[in-house]
N, C-alpha and C. Protein backbone atom coordinates (compact mmCIF):
# COMPACT_ATOMS: atom_id res chain seq x y z
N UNK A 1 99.86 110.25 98.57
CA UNK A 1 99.38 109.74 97.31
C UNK A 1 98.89 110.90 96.45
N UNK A 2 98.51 110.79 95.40
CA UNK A 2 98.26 111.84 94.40
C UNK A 2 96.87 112.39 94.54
N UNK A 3 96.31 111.73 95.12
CA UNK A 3 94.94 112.10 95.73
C UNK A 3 95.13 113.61 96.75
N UNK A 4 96.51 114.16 97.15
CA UNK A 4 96.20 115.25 97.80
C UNK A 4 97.03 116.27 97.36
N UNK A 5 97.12 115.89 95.33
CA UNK A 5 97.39 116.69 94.70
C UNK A 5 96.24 118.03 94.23
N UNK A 6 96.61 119.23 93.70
CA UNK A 6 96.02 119.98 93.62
C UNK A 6 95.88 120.13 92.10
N UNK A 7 95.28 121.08 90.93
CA UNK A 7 95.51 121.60 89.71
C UNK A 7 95.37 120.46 88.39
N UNK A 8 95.93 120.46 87.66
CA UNK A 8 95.98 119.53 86.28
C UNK A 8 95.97 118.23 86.77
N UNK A 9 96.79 117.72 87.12
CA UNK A 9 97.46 116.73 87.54
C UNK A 9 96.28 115.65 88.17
N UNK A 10 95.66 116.41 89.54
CA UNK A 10 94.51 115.68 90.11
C UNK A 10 93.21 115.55 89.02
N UNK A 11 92.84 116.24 87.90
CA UNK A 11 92.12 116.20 86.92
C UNK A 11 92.23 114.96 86.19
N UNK A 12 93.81 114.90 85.95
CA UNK A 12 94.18 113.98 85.09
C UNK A 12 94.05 112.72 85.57
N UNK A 13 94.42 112.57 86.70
CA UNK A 13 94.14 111.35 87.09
C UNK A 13 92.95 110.55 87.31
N UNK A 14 91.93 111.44 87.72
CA UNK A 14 90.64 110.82 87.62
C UNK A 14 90.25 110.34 86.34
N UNK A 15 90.58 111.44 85.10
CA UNK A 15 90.18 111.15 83.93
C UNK A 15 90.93 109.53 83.30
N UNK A 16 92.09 108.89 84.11
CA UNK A 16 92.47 107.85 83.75
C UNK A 16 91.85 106.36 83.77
N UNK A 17 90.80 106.91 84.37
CA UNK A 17 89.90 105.68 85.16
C UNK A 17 89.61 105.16 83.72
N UNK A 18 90.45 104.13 82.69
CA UNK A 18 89.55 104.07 81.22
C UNK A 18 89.18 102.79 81.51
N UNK A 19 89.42 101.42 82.80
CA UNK A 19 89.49 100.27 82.85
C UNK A 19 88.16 100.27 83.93
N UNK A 20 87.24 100.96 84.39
CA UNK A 20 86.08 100.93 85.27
C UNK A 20 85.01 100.29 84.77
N UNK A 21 84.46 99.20 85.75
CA UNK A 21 84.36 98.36 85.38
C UNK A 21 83.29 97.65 86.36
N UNK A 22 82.03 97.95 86.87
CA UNK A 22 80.90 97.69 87.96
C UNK A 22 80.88 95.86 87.94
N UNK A 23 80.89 95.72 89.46
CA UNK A 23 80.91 94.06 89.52
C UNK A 23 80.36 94.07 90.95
N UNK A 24 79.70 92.90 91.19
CA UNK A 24 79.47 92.47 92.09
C UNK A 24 79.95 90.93 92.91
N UNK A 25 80.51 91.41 93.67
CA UNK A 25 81.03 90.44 94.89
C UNK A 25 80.63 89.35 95.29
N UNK A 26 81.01 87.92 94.45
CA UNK A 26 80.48 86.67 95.15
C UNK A 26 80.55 85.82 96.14
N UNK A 27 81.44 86.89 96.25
CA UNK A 27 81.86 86.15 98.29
C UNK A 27 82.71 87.03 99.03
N UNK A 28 82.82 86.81 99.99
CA UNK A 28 83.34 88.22 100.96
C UNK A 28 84.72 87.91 100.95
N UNK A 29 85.54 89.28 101.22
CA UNK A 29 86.61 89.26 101.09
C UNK A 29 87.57 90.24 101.60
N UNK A 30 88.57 90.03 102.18
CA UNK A 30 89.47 90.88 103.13
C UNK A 30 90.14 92.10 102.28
N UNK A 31 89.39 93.09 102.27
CA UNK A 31 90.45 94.38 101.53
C UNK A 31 91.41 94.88 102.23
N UNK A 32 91.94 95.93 101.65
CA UNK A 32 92.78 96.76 102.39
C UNK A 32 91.88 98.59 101.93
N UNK A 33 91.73 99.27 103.35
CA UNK A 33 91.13 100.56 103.13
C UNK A 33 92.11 101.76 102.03
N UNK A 34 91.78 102.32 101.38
CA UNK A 34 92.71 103.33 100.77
C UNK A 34 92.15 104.96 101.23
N UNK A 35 92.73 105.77 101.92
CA UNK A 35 94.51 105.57 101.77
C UNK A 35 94.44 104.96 103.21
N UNK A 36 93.65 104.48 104.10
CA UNK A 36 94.17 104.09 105.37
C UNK A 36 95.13 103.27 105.86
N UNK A 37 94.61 102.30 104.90
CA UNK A 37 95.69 100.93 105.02
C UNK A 37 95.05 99.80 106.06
N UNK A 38 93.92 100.41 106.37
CA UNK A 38 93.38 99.37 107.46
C UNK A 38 92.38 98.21 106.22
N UNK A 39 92.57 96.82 106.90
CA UNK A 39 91.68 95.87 106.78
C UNK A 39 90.17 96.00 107.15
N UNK A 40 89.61 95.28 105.70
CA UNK A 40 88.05 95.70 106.16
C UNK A 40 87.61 94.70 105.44
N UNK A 41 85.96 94.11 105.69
CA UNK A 41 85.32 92.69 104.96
C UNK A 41 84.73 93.17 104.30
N UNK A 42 84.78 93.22 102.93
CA UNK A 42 83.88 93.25 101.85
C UNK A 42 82.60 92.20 101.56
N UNK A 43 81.35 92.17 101.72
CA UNK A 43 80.96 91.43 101.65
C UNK A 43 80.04 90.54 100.41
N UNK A 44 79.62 89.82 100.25
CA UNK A 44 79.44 89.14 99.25
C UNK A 44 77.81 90.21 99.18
N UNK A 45 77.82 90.28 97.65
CA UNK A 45 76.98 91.01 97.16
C UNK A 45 77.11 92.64 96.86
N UNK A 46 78.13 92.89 97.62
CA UNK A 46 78.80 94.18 97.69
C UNK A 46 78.82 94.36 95.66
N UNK A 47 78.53 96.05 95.55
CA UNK A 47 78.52 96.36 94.21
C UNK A 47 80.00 97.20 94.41
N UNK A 48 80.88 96.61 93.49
CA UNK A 48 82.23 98.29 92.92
C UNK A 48 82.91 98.09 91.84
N UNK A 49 83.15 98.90 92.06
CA UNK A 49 83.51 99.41 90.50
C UNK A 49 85.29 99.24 90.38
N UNK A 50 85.99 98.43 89.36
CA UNK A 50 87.01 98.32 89.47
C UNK A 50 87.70 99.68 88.72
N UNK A 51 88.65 100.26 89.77
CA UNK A 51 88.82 101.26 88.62
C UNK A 51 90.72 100.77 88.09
N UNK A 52 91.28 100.04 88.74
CA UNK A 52 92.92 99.72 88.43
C UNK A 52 93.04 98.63 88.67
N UNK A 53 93.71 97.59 87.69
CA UNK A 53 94.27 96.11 87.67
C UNK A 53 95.67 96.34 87.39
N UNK A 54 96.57 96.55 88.12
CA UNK A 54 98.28 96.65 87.29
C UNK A 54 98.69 95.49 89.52
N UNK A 55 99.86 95.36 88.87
CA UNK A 55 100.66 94.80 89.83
C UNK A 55 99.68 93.54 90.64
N UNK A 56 99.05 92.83 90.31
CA UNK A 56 98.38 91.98 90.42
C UNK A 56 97.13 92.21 91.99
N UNK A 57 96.86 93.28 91.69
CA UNK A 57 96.24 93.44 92.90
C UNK A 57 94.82 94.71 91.81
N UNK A 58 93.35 94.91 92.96
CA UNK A 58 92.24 95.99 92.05
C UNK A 58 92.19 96.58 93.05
N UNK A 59 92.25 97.92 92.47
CA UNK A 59 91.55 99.24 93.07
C UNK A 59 89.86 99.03 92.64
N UNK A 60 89.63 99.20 93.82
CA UNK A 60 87.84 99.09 93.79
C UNK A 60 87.12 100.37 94.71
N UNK A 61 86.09 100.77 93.73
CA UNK A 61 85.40 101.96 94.49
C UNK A 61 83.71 101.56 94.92
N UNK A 62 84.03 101.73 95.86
CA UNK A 62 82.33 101.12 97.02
C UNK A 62 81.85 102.14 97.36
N UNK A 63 80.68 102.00 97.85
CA UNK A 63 79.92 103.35 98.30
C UNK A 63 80.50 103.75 99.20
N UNK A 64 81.11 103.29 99.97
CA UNK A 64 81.73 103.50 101.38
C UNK A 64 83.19 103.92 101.47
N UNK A 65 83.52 103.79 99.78
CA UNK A 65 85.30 104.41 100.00
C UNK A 65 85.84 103.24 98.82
N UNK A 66 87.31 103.84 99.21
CA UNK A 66 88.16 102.98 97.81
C UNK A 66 88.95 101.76 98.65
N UNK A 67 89.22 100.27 98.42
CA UNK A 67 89.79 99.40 98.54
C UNK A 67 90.65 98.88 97.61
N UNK A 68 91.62 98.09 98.37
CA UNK A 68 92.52 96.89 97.14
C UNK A 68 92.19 95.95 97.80
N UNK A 69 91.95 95.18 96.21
CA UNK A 69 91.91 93.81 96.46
C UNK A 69 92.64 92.95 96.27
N UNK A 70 93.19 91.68 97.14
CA UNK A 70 94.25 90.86 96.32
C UNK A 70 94.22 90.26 95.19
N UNK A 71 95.26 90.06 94.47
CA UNK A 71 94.63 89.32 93.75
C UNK A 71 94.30 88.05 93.38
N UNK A 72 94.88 87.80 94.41
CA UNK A 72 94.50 86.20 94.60
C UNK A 72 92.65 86.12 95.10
N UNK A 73 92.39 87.07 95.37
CA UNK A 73 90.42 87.53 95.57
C UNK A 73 90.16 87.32 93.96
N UNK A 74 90.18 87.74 92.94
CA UNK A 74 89.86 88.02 91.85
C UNK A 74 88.53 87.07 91.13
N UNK A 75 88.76 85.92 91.78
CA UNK A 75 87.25 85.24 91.83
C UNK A 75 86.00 85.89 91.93
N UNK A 76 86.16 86.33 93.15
CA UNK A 76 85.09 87.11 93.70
C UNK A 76 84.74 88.23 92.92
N UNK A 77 85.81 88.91 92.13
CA UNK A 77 85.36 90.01 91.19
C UNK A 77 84.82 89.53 89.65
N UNK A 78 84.63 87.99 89.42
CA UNK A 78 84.56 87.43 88.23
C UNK A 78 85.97 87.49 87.10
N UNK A 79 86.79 87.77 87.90
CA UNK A 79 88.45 88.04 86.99
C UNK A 79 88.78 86.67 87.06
N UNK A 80 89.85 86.91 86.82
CA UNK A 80 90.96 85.33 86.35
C UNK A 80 91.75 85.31 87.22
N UNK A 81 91.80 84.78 87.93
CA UNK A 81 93.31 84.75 89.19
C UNK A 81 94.55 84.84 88.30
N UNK A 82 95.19 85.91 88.34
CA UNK A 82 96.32 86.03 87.28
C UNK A 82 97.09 85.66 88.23
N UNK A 83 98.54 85.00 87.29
CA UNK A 83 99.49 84.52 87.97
C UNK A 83 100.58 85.34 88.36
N UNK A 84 101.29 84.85 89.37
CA UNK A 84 102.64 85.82 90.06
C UNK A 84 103.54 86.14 89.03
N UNK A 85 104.05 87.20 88.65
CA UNK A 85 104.99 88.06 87.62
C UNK A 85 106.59 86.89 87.88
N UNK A 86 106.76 86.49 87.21
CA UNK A 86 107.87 85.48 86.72
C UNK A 86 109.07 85.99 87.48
N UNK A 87 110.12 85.53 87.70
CA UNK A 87 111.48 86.18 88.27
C UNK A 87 112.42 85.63 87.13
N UNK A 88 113.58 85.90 87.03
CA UNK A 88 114.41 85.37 85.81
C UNK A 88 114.75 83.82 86.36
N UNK A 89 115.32 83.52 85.51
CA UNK A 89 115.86 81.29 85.30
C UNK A 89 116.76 81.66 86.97
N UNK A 90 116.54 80.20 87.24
CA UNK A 90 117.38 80.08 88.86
C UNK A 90 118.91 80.64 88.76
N UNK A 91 119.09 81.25 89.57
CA UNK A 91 120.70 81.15 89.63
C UNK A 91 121.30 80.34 89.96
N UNK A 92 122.53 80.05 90.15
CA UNK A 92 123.72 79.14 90.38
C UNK A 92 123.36 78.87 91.72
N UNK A 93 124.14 77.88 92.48
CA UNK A 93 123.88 77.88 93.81
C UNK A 93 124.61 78.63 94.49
N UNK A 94 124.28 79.60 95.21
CA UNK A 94 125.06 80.46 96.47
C UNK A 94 125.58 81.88 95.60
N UNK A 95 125.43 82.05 94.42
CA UNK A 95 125.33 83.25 93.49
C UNK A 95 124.65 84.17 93.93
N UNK A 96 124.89 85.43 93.68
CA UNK A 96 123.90 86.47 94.06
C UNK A 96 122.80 87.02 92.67
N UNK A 97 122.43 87.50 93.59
CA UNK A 97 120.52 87.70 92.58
C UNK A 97 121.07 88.81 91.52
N UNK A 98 120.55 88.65 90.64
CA UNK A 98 120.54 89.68 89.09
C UNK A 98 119.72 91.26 90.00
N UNK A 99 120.78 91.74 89.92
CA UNK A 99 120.27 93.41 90.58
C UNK A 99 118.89 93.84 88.98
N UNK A 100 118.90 93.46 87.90
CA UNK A 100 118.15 93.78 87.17
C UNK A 100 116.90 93.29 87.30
N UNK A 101 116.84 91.57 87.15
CA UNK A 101 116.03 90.95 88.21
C UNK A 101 115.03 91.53 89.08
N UNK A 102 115.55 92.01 89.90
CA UNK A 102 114.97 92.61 91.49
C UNK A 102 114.38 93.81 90.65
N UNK A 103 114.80 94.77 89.82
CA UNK A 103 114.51 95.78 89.66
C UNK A 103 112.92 95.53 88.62
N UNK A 104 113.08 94.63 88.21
CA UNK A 104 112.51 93.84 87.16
C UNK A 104 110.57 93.15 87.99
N UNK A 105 111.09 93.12 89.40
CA UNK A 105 110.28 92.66 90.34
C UNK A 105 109.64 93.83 90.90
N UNK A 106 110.44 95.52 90.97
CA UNK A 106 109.71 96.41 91.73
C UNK A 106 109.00 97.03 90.58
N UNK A 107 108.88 97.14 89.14
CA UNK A 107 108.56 97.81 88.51
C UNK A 107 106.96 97.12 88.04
N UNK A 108 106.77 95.67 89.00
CA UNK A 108 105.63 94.93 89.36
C UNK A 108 104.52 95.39 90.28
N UNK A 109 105.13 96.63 90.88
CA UNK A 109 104.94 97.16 92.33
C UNK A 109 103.90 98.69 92.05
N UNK A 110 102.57 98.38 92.67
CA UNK A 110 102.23 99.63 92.34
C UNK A 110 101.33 100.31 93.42
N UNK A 111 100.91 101.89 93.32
CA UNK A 111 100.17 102.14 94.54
C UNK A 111 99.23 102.15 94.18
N UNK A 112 98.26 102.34 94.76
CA UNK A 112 96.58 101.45 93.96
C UNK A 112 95.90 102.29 93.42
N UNK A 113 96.45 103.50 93.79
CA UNK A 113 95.71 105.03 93.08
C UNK A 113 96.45 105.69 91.85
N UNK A 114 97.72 105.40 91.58
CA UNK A 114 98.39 105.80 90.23
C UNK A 114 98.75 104.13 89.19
N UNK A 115 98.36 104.33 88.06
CA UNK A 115 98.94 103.36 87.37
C UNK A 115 100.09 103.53 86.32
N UNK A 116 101.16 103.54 87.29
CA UNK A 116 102.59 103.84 87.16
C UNK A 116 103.15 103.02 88.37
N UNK A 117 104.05 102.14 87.97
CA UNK A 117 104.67 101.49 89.03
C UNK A 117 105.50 102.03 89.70
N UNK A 118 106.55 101.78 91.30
CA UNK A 118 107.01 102.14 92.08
C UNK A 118 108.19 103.13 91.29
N UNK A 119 108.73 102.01 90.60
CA UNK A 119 109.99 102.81 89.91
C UNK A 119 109.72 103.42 89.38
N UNK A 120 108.95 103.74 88.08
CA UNK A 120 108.84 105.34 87.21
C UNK A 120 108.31 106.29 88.17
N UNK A 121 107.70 105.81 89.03
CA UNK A 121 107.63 106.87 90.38
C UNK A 121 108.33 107.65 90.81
N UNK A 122 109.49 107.22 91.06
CA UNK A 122 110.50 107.82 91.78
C UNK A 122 110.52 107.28 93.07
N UNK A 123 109.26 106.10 93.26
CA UNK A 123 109.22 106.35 95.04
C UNK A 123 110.89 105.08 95.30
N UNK A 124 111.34 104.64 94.33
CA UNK A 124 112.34 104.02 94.81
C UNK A 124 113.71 104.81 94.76
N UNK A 125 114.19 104.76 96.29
CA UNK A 125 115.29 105.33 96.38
C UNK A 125 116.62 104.72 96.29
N UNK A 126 116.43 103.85 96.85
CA UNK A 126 118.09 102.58 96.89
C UNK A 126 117.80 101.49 97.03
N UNK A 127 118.55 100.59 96.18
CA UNK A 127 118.20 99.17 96.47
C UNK A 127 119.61 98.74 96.11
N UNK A 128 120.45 97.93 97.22
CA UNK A 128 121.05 97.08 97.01
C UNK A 128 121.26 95.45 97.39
N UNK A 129 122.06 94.78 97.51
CA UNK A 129 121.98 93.41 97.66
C UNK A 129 123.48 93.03 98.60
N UNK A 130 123.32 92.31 99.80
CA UNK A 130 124.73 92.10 100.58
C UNK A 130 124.18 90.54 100.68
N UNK A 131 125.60 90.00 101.02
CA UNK A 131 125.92 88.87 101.43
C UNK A 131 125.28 88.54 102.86
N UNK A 132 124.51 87.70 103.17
CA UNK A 132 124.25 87.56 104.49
C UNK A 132 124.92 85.98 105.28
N UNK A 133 125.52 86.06 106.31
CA UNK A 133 125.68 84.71 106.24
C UNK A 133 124.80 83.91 107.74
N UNK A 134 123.70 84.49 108.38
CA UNK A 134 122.72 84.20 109.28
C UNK A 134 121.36 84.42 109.26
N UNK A 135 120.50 83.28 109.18
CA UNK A 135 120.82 82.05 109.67
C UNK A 135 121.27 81.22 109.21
N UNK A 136 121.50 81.38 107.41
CA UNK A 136 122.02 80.96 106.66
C UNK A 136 122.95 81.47 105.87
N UNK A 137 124.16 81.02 104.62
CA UNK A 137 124.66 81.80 103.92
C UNK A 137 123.12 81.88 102.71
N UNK A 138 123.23 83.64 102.37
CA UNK A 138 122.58 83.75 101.29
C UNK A 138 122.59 85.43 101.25
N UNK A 139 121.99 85.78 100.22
CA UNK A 139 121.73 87.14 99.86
C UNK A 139 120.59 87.95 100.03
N UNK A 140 120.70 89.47 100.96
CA UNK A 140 119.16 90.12 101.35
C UNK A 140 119.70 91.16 100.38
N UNK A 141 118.62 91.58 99.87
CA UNK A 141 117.97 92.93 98.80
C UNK A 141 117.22 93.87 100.54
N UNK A 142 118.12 95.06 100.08
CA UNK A 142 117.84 95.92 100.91
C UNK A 142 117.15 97.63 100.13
N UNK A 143 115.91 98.01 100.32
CA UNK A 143 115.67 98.65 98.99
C UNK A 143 114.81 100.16 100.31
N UNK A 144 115.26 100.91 99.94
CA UNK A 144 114.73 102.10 100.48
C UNK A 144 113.64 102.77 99.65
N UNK A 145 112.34 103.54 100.20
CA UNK A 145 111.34 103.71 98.79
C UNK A 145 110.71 104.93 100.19
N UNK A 146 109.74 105.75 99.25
CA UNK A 146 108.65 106.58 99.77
C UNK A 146 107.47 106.48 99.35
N UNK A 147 107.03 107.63 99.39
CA UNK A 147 105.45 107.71 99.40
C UNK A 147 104.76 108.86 98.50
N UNK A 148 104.00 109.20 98.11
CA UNK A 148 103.46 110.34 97.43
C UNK A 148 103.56 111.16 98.27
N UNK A 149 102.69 110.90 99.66
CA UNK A 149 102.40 111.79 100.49
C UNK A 149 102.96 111.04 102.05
N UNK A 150 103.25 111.94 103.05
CA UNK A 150 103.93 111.50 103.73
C UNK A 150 102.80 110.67 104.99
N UNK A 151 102.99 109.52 105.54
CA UNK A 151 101.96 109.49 106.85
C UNK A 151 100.87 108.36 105.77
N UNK A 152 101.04 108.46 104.48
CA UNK A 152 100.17 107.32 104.03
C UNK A 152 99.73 105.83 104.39
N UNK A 153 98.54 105.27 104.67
CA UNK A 153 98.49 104.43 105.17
C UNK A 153 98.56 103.12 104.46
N UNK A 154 98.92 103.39 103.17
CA UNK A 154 98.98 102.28 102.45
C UNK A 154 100.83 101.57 102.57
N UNK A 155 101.36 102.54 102.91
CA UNK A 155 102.79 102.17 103.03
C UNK A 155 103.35 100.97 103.71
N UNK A 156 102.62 100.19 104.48
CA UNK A 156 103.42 98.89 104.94
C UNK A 156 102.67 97.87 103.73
N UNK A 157 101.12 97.79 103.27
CA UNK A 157 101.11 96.77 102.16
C UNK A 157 102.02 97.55 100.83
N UNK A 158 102.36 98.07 100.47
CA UNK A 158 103.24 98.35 99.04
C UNK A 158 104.74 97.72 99.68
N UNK A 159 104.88 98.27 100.34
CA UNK A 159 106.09 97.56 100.87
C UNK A 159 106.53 96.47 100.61
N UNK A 160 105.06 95.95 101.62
CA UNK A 160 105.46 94.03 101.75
C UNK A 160 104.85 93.79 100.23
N UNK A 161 104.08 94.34 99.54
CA UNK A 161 103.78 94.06 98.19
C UNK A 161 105.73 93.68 97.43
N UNK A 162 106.08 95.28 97.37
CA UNK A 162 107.63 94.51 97.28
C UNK A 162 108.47 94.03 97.78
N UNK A 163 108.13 93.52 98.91
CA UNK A 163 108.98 92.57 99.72
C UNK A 163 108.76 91.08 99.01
N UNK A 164 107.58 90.79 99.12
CA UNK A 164 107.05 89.44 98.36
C UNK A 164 107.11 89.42 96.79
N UNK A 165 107.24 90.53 95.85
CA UNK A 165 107.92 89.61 95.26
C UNK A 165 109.61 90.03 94.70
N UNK A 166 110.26 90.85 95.40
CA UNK A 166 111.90 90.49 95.33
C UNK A 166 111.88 89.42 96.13
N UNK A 167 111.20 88.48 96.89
CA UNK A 167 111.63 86.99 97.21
C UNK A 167 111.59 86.16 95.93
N UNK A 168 110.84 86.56 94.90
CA UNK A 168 110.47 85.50 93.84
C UNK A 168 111.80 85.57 92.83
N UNK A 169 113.02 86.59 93.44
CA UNK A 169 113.92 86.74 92.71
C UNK A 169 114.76 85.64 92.66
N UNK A 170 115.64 84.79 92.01
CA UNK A 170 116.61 83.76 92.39
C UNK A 170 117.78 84.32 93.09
N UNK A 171 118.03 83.41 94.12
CA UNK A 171 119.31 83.88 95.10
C UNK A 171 119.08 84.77 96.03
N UNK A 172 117.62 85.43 96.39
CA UNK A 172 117.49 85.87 97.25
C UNK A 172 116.73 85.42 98.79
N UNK A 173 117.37 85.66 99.48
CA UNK A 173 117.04 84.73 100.36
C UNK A 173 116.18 85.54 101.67
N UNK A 174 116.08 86.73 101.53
CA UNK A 174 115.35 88.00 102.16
C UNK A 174 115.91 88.96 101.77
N UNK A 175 114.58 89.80 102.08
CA UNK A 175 114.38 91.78 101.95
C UNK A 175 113.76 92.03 103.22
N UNK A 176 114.34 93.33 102.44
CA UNK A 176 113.94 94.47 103.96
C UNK A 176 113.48 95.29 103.04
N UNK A 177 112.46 96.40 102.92
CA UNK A 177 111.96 97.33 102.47
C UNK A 177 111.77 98.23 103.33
N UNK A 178 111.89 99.42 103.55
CA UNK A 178 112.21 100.58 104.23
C UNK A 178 111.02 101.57 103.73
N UNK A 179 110.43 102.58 104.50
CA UNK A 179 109.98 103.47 103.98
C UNK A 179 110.72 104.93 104.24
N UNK A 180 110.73 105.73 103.77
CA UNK A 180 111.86 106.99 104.50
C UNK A 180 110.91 108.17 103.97
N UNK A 181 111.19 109.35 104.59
CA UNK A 181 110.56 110.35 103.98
C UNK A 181 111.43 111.65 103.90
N UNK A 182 112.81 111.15 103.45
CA UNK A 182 114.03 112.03 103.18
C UNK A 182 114.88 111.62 101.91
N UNK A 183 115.03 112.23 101.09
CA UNK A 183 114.15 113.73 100.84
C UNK A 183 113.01 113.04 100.07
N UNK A 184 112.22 114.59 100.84
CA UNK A 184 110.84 114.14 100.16
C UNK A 184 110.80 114.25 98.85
N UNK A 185 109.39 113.23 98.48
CA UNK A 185 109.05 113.06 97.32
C UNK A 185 108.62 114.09 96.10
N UNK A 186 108.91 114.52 95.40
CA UNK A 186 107.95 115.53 94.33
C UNK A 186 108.05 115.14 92.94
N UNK A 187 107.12 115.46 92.10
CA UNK A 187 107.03 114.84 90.81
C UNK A 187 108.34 114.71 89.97
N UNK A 188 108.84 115.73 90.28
CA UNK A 188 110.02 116.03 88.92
C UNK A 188 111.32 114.10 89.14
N UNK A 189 110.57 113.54 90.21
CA UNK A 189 111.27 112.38 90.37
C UNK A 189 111.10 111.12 89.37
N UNK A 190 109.53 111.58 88.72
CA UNK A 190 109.07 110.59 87.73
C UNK A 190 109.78 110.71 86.99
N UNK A 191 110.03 108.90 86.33
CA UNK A 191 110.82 109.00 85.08
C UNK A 191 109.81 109.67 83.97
N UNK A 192 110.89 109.31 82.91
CA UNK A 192 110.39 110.25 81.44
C UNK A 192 109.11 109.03 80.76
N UNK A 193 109.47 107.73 81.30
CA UNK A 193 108.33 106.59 81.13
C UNK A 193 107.31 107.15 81.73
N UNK A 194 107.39 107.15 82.78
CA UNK A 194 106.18 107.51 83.85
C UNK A 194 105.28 108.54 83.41
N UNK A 195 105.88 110.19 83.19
CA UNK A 195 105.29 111.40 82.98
C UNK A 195 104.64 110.94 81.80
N UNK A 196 105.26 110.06 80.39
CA UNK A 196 104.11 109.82 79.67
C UNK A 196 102.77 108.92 79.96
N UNK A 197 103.37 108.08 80.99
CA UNK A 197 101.69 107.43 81.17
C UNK A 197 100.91 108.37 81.83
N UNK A 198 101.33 109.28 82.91
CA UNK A 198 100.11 110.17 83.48
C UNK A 198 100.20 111.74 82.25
N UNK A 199 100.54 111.65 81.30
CA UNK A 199 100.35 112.91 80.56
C UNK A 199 100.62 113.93 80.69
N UNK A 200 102.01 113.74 81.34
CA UNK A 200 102.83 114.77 81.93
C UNK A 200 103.73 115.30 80.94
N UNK A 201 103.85 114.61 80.10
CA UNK A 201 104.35 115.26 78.86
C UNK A 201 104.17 114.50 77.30
């Protein structure tokens, strides 16, 4: 993650924090640790500070370290339970899924410490879509992606973050999300979208 960046860059990112935002916790609630990836109980009364709302999930900073929260928690932070990011009109029956669609679903997808989604990232490497015909006939989205940093522990929830919602795609009937760490990741992968949200150019 960008957290074990060095120079401008790690400057910049802290300085992005413009959505921070101190709240207190009205009921306890299952995070996820950052960067560990381990589960932990937040408990009611707990004070933090929201510092990122993108991809329907908060980066929250506690005395004790940084968490995500779902967002289906968002109660508990006094937010609005926002709703699941739309997929396009149903497809036909037994049609395959709008590859734009899907792409349309990862760019929903974010890591809880940059607010830049998966794709202007670069962390997506391949995604395509095959015919499956077991256990049923239907179509799996097969999508290869990385990491900022390699060994991150947030990498199986971003994953299943985009695993769940390329299901919300029409005609898809499962994913597989992959993590790989070949070739590795480095900035010059961000799109030209991306480098302008972190002020890269």
């Amino acid at each position: 993650m960008f957290r074990v960046l060095r120079g401008p860059l790690s400057v910049l990112l802290l300085s992005l924090s413009m959505t921070n935002r101190d709240r207190i916790l009205s009921r306890e609630v299952i995070a996820t640790q950052i960067p560990s990836g381990d589960k932990a109980t937040l408990h009611a009364g707990t004070t933090v500070m929201i510092h990122q709302t993108l991809g329907g999930a908060y980066t929250v900073q506690t005395d004790f370290g940084l968490f995500r929260i779902n967002g289906a928690d968002a109660d508990a932070l006094g937010e609005q339970v926002a709703s699941t990011p739309a997929a396009k009109a149903s497809a036909a029956p037994g049609a395959a899924p709008d590859p734009e669609a899907v792409w349309a679903q990862l760019r929903h997808v974010f890591d809880p410490e940059i607010p830049v989604n998966i794709v202007d990232l670069g962390l997506v490497y391949t995604m395509d879509i095959e015919a499956i015909t077991d256990p049923e006939p239907g179509h799996r989205v097969n999508v290869a992606m990385t990491l900022t940093a390699p060994g991150c522990g947030m990498g199986p929830a971003i994953a299943e973050d985009a695993k769940s919602k390329i299901l919300l795609v029409a005609g898809v009937s499962d994913a597989d999300v992959r993590i790989t760490w070949e070739p590795a990741w480095n900035q010059s992968m961000i799109s030209e979208e991306g480098k302008m949200k972190l002020g890269l150019i």
